[in-house]
PDB file of N, CA and C in Angstrom:
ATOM      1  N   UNK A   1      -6.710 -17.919 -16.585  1.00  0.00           N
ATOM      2  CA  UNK A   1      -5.303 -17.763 -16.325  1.00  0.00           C
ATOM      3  C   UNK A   1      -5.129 -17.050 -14.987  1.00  0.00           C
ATOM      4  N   UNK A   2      -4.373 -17.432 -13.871  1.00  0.00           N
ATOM      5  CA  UNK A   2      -3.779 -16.965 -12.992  1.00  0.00           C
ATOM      6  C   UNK A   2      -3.327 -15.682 -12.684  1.00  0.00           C
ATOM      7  N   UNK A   3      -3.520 -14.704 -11.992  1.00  0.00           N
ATOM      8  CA  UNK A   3      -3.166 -13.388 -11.529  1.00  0.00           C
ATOM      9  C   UNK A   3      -1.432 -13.771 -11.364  1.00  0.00           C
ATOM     10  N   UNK A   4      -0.829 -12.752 -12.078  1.00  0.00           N
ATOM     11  CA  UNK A   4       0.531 -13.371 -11.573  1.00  0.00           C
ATOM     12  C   UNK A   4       0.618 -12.532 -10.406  1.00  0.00           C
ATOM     13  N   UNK A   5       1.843 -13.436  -9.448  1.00  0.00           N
ATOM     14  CA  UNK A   5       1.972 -12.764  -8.527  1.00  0.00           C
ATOM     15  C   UNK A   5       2.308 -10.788  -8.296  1.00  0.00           C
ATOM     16  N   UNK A   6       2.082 -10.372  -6.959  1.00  0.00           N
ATOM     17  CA  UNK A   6       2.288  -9.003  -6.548  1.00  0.00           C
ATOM     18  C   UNK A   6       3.983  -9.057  -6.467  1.00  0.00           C
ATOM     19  N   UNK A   7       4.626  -8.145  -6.393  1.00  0.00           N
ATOM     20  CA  UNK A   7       5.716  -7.627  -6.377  1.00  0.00           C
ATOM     21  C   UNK A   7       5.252  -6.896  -4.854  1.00  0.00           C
ATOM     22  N   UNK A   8       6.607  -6.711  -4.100  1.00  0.00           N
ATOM     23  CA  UNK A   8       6.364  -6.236  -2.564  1.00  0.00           C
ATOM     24  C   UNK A   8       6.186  -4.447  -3.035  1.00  0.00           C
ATOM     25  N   UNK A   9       6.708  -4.239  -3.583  1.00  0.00           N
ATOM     26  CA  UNK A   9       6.238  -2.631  -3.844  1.00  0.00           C
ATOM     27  C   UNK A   9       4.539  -2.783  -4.450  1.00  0.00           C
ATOM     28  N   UNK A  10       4.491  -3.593  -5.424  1.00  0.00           N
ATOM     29  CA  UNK A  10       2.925  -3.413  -5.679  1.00  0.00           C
ATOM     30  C   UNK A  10       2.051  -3.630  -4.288  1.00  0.00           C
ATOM     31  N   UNK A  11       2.187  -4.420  -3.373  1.00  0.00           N
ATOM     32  CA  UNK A  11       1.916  -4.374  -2.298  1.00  0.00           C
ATOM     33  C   UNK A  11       1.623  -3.342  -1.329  1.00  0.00           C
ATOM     34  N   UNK A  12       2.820  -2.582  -1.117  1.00  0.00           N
ATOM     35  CA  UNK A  12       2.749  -1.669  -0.606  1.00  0.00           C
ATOM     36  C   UNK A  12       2.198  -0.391  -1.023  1.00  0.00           C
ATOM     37  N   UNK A  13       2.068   0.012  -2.572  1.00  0.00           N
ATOM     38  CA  UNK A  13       1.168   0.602  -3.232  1.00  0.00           C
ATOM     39  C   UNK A  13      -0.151  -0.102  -3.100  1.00  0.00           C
ATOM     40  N   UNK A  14      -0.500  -1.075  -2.991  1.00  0.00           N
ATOM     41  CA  UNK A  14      -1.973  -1.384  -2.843  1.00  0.00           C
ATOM     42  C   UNK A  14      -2.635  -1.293  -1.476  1.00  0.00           C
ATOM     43  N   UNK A  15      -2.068  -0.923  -0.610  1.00  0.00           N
ATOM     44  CA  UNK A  15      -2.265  -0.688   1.037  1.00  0.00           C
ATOM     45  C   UNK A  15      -2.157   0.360   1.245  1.00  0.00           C
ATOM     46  N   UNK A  16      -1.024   1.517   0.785  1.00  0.00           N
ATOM     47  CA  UNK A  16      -1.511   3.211   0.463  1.00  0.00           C
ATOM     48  C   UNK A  16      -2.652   3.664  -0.507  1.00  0.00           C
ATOM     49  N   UNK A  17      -2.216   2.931  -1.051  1.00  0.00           N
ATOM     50  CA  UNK A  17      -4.027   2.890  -2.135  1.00  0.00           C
ATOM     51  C   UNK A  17      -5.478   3.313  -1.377  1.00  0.00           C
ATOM     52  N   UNK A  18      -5.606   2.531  -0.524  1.00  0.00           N
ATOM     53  CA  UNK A  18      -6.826   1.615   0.375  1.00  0.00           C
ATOM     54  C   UNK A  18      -6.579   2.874   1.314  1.00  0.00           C
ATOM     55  N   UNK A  19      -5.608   3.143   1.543  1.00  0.00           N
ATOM     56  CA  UNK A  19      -5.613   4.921   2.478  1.00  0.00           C
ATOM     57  C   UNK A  19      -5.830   5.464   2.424  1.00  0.00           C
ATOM     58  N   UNK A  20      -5.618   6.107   0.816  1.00  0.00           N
ATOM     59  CA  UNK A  20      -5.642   6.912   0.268  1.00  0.00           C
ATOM     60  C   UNK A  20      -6.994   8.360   0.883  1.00  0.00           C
ATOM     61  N   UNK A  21      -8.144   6.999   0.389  1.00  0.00           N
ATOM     62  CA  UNK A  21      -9.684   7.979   0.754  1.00  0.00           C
ATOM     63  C   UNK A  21      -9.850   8.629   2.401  1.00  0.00           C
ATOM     64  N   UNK A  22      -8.724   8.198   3.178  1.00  0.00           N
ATOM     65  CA  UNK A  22      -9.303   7.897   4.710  1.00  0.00           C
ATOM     66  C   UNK A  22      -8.490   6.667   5.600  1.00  0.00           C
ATOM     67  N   UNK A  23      -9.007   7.320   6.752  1.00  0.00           N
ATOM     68  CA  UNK A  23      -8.455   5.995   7.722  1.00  0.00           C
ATOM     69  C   UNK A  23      -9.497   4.964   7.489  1.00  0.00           C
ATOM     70  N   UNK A  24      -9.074   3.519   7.607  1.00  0.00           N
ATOM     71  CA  UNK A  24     -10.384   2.541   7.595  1.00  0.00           C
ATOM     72  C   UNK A  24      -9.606   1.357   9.433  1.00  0.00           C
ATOM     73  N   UNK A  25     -10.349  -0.003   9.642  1.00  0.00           N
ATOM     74  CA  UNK A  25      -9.216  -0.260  10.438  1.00  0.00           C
ATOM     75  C   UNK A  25      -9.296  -1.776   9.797  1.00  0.00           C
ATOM     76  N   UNK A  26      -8.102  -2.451  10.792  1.00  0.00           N
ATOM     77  CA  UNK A  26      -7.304  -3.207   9.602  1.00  0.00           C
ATOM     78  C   UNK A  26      -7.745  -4.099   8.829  1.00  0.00           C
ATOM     79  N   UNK A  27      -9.198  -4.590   9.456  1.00  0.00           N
ATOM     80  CA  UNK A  27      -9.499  -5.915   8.697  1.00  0.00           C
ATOM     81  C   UNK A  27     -10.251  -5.261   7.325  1.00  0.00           C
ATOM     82  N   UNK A  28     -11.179  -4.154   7.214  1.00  0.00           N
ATOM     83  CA  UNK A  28     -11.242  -3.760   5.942  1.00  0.00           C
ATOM     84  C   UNK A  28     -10.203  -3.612   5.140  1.00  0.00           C
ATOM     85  N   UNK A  29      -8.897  -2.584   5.533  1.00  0.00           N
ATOM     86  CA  UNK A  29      -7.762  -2.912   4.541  1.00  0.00           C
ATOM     87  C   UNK A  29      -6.801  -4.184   4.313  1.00  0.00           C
ATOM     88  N   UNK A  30      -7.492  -5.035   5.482  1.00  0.00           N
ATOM     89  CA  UNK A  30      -6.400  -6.333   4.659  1.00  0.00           C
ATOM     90  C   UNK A  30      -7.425  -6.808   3.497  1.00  0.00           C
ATOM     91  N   UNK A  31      -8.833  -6.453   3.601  1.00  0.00           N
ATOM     92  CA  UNK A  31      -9.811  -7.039   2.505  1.00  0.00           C
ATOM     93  C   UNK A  31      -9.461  -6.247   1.384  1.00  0.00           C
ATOM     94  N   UNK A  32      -9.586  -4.581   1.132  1.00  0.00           N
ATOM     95  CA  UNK A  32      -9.408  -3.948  -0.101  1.00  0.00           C
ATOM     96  C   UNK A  32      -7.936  -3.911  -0.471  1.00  0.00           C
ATOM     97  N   UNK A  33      -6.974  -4.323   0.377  1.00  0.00           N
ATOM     98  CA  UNK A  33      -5.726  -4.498  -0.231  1.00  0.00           C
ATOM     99  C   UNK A  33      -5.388  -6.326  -0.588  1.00  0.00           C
ATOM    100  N   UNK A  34      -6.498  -7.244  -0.554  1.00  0.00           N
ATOM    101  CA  UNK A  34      -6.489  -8.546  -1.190  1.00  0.00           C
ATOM    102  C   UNK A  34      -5.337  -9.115  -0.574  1.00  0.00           C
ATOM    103  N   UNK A  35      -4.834  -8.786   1.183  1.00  0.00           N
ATOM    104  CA  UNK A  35      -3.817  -9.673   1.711  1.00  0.00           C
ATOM    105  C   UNK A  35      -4.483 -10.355   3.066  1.00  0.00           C
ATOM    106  N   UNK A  36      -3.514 -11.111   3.682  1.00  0.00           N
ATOM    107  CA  UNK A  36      -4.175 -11.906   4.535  1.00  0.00           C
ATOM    108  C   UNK A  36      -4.048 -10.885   5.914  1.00  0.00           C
ATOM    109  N   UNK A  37      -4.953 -11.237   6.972  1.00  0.00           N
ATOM    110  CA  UNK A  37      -4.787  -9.832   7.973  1.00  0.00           C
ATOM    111  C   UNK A  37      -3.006 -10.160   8.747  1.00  0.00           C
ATOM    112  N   UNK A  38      -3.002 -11.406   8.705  1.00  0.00           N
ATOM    113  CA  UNK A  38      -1.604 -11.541   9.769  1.00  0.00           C
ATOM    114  C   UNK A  38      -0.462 -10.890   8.654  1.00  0.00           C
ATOM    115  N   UNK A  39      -0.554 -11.471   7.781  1.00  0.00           N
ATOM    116  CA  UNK A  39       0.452 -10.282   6.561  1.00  0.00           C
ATOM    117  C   UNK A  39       1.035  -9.067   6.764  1.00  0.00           C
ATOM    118  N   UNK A  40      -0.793  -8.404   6.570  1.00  0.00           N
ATOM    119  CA  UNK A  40      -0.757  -6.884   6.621  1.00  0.00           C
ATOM    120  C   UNK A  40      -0.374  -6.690   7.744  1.00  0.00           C
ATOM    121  N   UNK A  41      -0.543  -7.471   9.118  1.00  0.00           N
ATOM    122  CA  UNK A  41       0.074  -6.470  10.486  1.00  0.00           C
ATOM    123  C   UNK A  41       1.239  -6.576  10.292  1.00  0.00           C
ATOM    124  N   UNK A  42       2.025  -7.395  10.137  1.00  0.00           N
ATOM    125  CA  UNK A  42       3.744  -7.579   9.783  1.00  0.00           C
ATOM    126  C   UNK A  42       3.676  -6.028   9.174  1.00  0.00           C
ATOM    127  N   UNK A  43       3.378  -5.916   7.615  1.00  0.00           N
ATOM    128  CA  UNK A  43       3.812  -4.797   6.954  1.00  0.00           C
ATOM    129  C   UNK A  43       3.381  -3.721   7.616  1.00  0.00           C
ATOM    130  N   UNK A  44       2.261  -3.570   8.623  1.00  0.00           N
ATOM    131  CA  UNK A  44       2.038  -2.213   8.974  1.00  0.00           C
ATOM    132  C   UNK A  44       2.752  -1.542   9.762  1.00  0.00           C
ATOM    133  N   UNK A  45       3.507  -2.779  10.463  1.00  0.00           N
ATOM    134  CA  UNK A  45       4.806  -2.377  11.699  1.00  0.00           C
ATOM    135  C   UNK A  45       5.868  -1.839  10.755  1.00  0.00           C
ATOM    136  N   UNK A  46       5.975  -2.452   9.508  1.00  0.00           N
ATOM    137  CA  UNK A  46       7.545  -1.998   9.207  1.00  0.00           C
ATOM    138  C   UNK A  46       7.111  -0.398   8.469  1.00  0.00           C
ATOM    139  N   UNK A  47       5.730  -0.405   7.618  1.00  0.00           N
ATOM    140  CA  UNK A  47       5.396   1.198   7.140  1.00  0.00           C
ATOM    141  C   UNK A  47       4.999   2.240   8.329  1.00  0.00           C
ATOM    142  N   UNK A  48       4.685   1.697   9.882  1.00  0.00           N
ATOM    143  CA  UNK A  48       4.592   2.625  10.645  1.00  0.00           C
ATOM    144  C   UNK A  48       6.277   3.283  11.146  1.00  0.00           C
ATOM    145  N   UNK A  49       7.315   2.198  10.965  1.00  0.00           N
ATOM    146  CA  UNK A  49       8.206   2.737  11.626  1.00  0.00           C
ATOM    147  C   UNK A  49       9.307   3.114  10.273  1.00  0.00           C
ATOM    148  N   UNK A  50       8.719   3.042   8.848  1.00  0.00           N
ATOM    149  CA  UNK A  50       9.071   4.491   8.282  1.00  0.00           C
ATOM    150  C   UNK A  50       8.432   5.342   8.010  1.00  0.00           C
ATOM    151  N   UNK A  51       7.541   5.754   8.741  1.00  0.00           N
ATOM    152  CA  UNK A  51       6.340   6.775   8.866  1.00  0.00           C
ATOM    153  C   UNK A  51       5.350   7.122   7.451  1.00  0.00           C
ATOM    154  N   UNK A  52       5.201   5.846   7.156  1.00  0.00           N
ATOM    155  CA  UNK A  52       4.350   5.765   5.601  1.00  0.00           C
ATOM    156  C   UNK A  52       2.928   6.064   6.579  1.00  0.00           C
ATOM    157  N   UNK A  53       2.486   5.170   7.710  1.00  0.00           N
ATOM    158  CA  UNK A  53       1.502   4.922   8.237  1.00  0.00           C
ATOM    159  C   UNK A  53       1.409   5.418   9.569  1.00  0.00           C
ATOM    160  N   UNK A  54       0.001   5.658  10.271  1.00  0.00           N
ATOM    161  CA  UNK A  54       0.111   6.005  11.585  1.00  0.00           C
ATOM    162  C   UNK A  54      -1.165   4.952  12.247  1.00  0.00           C
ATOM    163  N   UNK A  55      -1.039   4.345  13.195  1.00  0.00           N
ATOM    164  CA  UNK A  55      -2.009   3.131  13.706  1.00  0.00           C
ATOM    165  C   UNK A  55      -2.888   3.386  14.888  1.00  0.00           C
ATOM    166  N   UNK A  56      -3.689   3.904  15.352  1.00  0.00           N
ATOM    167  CA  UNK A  56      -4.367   4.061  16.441  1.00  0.00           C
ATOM    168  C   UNK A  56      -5.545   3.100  16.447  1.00  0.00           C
ATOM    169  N   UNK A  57      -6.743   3.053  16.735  1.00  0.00           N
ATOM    170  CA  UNK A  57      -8.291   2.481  16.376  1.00  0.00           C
ATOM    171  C   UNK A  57      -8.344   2.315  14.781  1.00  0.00           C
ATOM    172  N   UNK A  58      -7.635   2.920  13.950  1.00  0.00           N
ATOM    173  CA  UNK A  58      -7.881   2.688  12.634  1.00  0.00           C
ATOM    174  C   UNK A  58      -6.150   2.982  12.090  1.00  0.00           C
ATOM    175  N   UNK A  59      -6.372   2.487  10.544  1.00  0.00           N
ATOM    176  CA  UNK A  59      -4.936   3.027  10.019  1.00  0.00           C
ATOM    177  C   UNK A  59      -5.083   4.013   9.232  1.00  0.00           C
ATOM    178  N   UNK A  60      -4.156   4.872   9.475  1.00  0.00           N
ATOM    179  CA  UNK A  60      -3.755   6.393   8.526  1.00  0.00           C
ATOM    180  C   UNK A  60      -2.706   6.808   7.455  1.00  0.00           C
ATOM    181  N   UNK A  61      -2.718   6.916   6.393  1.00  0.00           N
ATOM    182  CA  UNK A  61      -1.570   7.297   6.010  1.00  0.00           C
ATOM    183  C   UNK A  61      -1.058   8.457   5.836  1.00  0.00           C
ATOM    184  N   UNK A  62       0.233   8.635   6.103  1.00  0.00           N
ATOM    185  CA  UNK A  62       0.795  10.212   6.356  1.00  0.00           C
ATOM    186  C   UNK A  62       1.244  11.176   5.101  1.00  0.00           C
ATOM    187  N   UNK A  63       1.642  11.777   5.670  1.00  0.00           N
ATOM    188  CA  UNK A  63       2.126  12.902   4.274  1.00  0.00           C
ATOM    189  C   UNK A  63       3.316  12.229   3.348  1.00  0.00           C
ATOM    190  N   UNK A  64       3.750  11.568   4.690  1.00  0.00           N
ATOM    191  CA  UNK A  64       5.363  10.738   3.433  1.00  0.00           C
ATOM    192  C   UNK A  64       4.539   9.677   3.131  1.00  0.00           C
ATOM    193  N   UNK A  65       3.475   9.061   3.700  1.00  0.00           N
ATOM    194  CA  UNK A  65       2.760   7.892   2.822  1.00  0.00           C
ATOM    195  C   UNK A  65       2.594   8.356   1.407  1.00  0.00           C
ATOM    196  N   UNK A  66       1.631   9.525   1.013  1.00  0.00           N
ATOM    197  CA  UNK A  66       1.199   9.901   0.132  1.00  0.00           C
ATOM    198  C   UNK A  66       2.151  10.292  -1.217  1.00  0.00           C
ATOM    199  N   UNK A  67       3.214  10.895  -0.019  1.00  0.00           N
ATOM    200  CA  UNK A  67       4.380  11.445  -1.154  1.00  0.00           C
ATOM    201  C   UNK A  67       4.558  10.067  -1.952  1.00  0.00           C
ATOM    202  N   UNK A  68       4.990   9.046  -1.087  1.00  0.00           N
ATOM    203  CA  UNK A  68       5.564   7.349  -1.494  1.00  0.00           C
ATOM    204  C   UNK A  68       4.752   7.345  -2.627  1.00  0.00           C
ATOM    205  N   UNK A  69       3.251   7.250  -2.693  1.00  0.00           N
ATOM    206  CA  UNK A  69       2.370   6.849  -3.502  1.00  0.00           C
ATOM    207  C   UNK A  69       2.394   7.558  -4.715  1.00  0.00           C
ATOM    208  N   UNK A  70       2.457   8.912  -4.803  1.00  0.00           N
ATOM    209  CA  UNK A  70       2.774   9.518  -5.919  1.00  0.00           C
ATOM    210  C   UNK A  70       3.813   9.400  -6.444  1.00  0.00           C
ATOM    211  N   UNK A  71       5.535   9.659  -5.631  1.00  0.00           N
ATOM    212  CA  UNK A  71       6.277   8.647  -6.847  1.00  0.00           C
ATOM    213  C   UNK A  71       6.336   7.100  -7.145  1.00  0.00           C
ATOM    214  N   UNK A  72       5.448   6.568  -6.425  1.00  0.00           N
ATOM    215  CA  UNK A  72       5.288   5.148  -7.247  1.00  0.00           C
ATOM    216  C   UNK A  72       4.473   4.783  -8.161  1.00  0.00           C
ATOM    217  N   UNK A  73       3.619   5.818  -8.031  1.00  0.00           N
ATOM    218  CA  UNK A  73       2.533   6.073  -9.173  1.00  0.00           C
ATOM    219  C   UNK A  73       3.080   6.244 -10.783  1.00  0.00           C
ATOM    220  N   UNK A  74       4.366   7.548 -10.116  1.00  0.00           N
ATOM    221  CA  UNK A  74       4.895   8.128 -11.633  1.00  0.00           C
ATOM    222  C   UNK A  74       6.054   7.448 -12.306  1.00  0.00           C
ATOM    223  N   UNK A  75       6.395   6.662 -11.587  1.00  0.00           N
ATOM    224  CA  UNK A  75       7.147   5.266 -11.738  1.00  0.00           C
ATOM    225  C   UNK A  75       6.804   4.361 -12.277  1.00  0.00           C
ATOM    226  N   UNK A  76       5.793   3.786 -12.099  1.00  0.00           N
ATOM    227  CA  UNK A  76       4.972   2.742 -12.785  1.00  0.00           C
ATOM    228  C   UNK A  76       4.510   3.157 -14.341  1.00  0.00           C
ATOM    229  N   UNK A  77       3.907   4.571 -13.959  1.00  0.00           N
ATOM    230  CA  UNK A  77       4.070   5.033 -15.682  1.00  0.00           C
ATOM    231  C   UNK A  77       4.823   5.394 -16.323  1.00  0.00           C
ATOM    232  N   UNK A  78       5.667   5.838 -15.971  1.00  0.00           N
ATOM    233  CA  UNK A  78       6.769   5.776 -16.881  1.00  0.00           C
ATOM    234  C   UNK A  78       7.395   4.575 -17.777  1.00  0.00           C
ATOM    235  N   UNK A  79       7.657   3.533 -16.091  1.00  0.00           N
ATOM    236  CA  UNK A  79       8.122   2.208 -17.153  1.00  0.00           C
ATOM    237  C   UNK A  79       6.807   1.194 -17.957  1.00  0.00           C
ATOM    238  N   UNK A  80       5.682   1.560 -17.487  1.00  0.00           N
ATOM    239  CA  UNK A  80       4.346   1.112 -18.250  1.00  0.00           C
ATOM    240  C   UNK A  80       4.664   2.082 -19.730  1.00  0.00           C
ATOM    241  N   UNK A  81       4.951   3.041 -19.826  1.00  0.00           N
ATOM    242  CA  UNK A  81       5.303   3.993 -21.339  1.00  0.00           C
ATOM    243  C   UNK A  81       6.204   2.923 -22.000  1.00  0.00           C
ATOM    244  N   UNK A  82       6.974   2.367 -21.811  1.00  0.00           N
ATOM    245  CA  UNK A  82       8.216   1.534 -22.673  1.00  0.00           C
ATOM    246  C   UNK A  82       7.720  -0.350 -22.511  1.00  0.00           C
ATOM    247  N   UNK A  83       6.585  -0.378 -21.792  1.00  0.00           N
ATOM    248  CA  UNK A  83       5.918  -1.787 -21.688  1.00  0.00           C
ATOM    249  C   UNK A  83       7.029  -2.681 -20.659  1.00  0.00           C
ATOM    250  N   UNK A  84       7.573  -2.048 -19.872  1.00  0.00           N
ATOM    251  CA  UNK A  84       7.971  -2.429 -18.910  1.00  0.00           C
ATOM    252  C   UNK A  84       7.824  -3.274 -17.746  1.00  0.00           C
ATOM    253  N   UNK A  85       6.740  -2.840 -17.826  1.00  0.00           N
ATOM    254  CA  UNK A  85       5.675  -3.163 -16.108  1.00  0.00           C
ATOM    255  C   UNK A  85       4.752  -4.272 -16.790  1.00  0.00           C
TER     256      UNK A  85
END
């Protein structure tokens, strides 16, 4: 059976994810975030210019990245508690 599709927030949780440990640069995180690389540069422009991300030789994620990730984290469980998700 088929992976159903990502949702654009699961997305974007799966690319702070891949941050999480460290900077890596992009073609490893378009691999551990399972998107295509031309994709991920689209999204990295729009999370650098709400300062989720920072882009030099590698990608970084910032303090509001992290914050993002933790309430999407506690979000997901919550509505995973009522079988939501």
């Amino acid at each position: 059976m088929p992976r159903p599709k990502r949702s654009r927030i699961e997305i974007i949780a799966d690319v702070l994810s891949a941050l999480e440990t460290g900077c890596v640069n992009q073609t490893r995180l378009a691999a551990e975030a399972n998107l295509a690389y031309d994709r991920l540069a689209k999204l990295l422009d729009e999370l650098e210019s709400k300062g989720l991300v920072t882009r030099g030789p590698d990608v970084c994620i910032t303090r509001e990245g992290l914050r993002f990730l933790g309430e999407y984290r506690r979000w997901r469980s919550f509505l995973d508690t009522f079988g939501l998700f």
